[in-house]
N, C-alpha and C. Protein backbone atom coordinates (compact mmCIF):
# COMPACT_ATOMS: atom_id res chain seq x y z
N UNK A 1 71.84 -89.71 -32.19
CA UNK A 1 71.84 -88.32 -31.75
C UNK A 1 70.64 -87.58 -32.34
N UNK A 2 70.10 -87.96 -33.48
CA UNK A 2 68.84 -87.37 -34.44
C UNK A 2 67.62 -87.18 -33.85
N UNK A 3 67.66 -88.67 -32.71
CA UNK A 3 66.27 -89.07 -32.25
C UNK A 3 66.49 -88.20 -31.00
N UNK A 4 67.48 -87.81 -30.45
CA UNK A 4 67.56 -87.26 -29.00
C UNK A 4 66.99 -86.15 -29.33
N UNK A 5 67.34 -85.10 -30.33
CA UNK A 5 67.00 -84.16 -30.63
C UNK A 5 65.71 -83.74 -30.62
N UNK A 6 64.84 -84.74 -31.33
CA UNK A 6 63.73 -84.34 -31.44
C UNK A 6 62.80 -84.57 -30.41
N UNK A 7 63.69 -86.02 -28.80
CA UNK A 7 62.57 -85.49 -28.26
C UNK A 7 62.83 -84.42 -27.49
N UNK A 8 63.84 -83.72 -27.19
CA UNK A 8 64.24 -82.48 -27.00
C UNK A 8 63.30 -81.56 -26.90
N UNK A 9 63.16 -81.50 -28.51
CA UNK A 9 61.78 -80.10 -28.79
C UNK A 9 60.67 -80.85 -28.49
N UNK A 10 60.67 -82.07 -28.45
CA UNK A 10 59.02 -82.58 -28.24
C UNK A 10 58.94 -82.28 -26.31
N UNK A 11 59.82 -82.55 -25.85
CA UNK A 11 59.59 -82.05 -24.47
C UNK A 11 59.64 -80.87 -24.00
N UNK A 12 60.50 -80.04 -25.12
CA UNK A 12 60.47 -78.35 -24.96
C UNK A 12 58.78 -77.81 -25.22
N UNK A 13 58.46 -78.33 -25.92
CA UNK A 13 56.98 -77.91 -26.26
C UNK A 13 56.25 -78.37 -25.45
N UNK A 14 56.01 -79.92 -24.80
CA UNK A 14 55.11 -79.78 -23.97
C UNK A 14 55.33 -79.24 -22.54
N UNK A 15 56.90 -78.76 -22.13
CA UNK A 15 56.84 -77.83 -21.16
C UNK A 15 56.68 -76.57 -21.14
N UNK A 16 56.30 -75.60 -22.83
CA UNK A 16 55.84 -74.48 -22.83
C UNK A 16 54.63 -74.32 -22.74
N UNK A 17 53.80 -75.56 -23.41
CA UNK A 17 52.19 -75.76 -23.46
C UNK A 17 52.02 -75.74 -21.91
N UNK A 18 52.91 -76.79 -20.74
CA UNK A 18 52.20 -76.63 -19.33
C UNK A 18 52.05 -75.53 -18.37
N UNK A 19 53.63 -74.57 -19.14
CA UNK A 19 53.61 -73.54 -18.41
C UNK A 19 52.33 -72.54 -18.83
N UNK A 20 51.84 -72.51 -20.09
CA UNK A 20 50.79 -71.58 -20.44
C UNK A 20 49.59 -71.98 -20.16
N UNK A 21 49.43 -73.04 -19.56
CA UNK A 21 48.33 -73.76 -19.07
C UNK A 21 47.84 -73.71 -17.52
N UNK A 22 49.23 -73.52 -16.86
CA UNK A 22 49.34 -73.10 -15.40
C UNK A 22 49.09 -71.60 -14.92
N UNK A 23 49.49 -70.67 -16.23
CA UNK A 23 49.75 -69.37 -16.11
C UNK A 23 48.52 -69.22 -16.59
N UNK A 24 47.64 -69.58 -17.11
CA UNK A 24 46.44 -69.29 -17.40
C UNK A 24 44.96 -69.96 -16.92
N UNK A 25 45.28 -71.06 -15.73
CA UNK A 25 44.72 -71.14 -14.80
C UNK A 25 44.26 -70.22 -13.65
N UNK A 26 42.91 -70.85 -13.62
CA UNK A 26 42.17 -69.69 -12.28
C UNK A 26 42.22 -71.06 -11.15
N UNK A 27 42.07 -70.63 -9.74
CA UNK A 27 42.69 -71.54 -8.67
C UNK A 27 41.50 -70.80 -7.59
N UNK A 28 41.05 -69.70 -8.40
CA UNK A 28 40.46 -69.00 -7.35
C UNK A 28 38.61 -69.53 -7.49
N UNK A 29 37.80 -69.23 -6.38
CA UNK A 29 36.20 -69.25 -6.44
C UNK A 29 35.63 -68.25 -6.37
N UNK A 30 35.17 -68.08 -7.59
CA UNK A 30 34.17 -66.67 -8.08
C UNK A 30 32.83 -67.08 -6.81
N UNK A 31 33.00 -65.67 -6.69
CA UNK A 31 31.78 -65.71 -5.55
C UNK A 31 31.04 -64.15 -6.14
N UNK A 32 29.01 -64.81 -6.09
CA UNK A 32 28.19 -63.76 -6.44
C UNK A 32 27.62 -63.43 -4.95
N UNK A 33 27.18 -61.70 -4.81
CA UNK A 33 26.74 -60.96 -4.75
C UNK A 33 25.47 -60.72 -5.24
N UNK A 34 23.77 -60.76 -4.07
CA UNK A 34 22.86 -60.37 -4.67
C UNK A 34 23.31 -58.51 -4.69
N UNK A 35 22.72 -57.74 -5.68
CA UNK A 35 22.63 -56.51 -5.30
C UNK A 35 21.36 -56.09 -5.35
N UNK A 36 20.62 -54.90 -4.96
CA UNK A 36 19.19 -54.47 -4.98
C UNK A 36 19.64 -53.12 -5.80
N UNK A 37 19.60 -52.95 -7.07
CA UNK A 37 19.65 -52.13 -7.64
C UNK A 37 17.94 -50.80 -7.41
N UNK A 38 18.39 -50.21 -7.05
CA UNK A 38 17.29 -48.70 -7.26
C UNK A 38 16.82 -48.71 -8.15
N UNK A 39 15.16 -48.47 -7.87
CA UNK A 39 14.22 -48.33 -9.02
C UNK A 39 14.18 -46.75 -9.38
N UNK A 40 13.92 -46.30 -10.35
CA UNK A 40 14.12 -44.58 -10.90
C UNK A 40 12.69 -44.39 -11.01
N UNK A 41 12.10 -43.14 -10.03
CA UNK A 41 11.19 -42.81 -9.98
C UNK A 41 10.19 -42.31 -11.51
N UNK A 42 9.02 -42.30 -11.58
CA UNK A 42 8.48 -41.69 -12.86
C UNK A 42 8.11 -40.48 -13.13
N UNK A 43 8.35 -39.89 -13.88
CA UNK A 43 8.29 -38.61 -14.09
C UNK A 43 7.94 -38.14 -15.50
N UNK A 44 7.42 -36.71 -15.12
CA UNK A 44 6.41 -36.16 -16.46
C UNK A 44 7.33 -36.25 -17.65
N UNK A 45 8.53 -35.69 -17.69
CA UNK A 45 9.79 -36.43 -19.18
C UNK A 45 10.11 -37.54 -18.93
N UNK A 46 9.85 -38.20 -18.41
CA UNK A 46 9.78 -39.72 -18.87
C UNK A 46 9.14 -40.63 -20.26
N UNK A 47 8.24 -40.14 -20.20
CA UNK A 47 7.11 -40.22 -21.29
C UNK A 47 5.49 -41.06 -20.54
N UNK A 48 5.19 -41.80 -21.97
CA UNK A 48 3.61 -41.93 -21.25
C UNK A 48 3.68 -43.25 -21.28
N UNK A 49 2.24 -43.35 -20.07
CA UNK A 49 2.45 -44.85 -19.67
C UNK A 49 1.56 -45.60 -20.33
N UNK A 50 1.65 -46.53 -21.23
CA UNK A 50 0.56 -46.69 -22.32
C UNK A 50 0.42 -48.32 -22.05
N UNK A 51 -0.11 -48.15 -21.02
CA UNK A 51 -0.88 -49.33 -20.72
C UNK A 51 -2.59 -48.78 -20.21
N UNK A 52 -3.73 -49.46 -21.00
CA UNK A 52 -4.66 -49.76 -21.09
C UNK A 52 -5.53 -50.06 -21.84
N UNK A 53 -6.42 -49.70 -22.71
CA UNK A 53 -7.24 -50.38 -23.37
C UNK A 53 -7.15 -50.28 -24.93
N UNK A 54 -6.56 -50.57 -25.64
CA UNK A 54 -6.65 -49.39 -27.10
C UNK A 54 -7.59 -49.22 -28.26
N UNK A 55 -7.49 -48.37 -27.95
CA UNK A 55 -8.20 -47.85 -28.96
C UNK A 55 -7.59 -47.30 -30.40
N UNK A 56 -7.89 -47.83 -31.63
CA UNK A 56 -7.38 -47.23 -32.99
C UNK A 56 -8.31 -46.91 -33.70
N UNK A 57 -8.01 -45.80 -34.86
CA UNK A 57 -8.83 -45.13 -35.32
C UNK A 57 -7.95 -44.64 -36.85
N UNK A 58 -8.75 -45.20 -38.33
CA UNK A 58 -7.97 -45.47 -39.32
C UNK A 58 -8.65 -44.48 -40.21
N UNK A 59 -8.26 -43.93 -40.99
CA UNK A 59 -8.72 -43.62 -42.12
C UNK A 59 -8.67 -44.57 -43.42
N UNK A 60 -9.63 -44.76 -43.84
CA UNK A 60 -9.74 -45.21 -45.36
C UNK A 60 -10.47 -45.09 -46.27
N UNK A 61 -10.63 -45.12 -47.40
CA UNK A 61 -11.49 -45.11 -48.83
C UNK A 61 -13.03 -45.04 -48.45
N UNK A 62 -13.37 -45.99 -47.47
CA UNK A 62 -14.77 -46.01 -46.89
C UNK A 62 -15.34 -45.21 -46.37
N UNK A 63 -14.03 -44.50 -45.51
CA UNK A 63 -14.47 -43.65 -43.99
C UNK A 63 -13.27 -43.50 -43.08
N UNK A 64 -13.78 -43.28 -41.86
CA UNK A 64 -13.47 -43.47 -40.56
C UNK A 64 -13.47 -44.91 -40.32
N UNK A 65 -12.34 -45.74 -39.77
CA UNK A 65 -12.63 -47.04 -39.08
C UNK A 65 -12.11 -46.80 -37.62
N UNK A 66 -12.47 -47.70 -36.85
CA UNK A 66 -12.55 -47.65 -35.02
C UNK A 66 -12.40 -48.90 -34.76
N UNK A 67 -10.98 -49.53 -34.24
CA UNK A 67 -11.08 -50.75 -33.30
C UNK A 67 -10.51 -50.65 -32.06
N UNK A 68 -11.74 -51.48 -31.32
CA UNK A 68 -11.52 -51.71 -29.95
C UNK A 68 -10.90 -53.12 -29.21
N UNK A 69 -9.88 -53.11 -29.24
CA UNK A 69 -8.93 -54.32 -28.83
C UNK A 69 -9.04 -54.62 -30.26
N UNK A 70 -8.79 -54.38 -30.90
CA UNK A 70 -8.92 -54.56 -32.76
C UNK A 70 -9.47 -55.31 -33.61
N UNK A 71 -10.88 -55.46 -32.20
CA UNK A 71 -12.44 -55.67 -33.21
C UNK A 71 -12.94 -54.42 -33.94
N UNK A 72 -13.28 -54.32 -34.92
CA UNK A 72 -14.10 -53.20 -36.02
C UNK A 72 -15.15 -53.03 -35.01
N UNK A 73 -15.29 -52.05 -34.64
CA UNK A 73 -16.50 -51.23 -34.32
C UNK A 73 -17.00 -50.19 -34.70
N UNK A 74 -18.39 -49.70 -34.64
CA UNK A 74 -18.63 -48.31 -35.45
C UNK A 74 -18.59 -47.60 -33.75
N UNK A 75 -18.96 -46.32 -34.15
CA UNK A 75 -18.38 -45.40 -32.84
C UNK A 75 -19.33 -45.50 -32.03
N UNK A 76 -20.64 -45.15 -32.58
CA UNK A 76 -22.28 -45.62 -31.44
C UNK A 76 -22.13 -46.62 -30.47
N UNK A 77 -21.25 -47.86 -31.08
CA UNK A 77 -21.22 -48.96 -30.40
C UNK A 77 -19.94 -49.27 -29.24
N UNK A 78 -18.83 -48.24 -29.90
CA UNK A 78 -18.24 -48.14 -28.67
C UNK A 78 -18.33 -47.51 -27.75
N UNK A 79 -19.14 -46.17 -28.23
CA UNK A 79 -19.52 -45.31 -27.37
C UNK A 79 -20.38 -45.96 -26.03
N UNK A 80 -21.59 -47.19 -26.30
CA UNK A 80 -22.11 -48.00 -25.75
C UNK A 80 -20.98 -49.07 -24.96
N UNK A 81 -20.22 -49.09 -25.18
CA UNK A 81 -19.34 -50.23 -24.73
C UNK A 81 -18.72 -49.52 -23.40
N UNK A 82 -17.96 -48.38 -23.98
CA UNK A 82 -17.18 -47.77 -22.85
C UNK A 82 -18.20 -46.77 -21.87
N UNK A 83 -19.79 -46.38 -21.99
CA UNK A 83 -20.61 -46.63 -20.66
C UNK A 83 -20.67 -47.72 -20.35
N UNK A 84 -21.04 -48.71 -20.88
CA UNK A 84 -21.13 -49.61 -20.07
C UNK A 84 -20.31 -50.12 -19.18
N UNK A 85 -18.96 -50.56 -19.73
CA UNK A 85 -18.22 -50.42 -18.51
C UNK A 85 -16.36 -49.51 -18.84
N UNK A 86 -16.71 -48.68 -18.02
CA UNK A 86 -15.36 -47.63 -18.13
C UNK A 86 -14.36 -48.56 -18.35
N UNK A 87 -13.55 -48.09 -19.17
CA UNK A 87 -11.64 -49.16 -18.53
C UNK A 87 -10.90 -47.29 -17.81
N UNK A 88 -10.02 -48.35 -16.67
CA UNK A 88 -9.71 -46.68 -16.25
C UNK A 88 -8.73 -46.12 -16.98
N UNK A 89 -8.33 -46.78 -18.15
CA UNK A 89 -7.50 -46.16 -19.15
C UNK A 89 -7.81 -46.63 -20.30
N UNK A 90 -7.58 -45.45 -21.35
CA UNK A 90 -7.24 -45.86 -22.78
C UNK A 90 -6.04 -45.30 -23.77
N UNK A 91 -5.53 -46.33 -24.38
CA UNK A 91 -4.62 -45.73 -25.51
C UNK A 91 -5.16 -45.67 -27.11
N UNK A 92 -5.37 -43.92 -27.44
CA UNK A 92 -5.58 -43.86 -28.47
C UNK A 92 -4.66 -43.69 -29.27
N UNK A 93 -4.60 -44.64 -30.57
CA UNK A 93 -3.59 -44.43 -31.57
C UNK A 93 -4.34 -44.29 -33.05
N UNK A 94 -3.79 -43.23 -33.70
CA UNK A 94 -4.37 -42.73 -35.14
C UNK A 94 -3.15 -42.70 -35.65
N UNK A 95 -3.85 -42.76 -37.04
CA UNK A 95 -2.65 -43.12 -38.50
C UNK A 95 -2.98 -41.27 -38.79
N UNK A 96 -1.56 -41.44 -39.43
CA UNK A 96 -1.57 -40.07 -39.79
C UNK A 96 -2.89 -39.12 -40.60
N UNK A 97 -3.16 -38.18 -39.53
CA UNK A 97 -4.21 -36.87 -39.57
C UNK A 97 -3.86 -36.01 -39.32
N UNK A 98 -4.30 -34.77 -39.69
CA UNK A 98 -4.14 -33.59 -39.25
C UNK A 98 -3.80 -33.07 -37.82
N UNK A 99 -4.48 -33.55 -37.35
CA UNK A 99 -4.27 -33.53 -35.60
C UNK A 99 -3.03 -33.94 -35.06
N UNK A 100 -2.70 -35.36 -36.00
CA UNK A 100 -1.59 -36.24 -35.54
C UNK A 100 -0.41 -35.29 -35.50
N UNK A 101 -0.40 -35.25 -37.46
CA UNK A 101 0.66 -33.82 -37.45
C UNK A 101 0.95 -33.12 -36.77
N UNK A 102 -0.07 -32.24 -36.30
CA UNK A 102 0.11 -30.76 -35.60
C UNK A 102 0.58 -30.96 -34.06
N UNK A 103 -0.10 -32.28 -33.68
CA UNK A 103 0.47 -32.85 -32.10
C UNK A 103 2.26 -33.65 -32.57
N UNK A 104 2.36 -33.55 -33.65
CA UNK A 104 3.64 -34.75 -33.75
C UNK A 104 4.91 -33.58 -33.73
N UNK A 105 4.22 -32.09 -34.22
CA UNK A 105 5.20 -30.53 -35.14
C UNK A 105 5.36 -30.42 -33.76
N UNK A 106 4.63 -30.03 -32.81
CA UNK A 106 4.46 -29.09 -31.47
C UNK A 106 5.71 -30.06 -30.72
N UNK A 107 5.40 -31.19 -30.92
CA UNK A 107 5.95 -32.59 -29.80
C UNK A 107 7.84 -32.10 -30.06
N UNK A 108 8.02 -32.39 -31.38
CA UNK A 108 9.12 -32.14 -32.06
C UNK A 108 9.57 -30.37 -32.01
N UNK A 109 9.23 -30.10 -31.55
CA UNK A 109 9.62 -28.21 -31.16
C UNK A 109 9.72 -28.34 -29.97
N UNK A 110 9.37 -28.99 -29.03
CA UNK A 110 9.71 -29.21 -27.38
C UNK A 110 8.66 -29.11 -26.87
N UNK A 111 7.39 -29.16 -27.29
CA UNK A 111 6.08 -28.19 -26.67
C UNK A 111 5.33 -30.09 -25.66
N UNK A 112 6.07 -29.92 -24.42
CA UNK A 112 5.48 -31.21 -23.80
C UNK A 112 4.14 -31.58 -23.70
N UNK A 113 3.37 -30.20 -22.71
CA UNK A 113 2.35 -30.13 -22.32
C UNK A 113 1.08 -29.98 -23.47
N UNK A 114 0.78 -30.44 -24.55
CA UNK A 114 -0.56 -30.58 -25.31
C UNK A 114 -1.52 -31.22 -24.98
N UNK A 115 -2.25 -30.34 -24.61
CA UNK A 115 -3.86 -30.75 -24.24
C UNK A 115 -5.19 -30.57 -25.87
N UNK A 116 -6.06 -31.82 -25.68
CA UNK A 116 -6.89 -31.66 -26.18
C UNK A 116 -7.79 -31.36 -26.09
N UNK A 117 -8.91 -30.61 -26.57
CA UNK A 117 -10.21 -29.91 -26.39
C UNK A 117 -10.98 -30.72 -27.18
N UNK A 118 -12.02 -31.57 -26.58
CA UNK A 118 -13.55 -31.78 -27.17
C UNK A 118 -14.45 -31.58 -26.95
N UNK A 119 -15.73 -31.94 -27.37
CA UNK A 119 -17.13 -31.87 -27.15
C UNK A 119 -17.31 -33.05 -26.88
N UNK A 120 -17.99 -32.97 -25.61
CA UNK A 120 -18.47 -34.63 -25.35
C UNK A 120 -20.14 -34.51 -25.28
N UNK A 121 -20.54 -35.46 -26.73
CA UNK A 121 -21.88 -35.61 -27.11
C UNK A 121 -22.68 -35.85 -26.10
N UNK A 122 -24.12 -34.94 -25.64
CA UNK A 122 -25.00 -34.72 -24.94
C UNK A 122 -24.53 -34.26 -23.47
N UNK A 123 -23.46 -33.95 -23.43
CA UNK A 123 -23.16 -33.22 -22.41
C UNK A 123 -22.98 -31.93 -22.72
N UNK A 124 -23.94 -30.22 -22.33
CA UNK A 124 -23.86 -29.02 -22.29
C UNK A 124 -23.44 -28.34 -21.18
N UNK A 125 -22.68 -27.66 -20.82
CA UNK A 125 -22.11 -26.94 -19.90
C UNK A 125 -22.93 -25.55 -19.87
């Protein structure tokens, strides 16, 4: 009677294991869907599009440093580089300056629209 018993529960168990095995079967075929999700137009709060050529510009112990694709150049020579041939974009990035600041204070107060004013050497108006 000892041995009946136990296979009893040994068959009670593997008919709870089949039922949770059945009940947790999928029977069904997942089927995909291409979708064409919408592209979101660009816009002035969006931010900036900083793809093109870069330009960096460092301060250190020496001086002023200037790299172009982040060869060392002095400025005469890039100045020569970019007549010679335009890129139709550039990204300038500077380590913290004065300028940086005062464009980083304005940025951080909400002020979107900052324009810069220079002098462009040998050109007089």
């Amino acid at each position: 009677m000892g041995l009946g018993l136990y296979f009893i529960d040994v068959l009670a168990c593997l008919l709870f294991c089949l039922t949770l095995a059945l009940v947790d079967a999928r029977f069904g075929r997942e089927v995909t869907v291409p979708v064409d999700l919408p592209q979101l137009e660009k816009s002035a709060a969006a931010g900036a599009d900083l793809s093109g050529i870069e330009i960096v510009v460092r301060e250190s112990p020496e001086g002023v440093e200037v790299f172009y694709e982040g060869e060392p150049v002095s400025v005469d020579a890039l100045s020569a580089r970019l007549a010679a041939a335009p890129p139709p974009a550039i990204v300038l990035r500077s380590e913290a300056s004065l300028v940086t600041r005062v464009i980083g204070a304005a940025h951080a107060a909400g002020v979107h629209d900052i324009q810069l004013a220079y002098e462009a050497p040998g050109r007089k108006n």
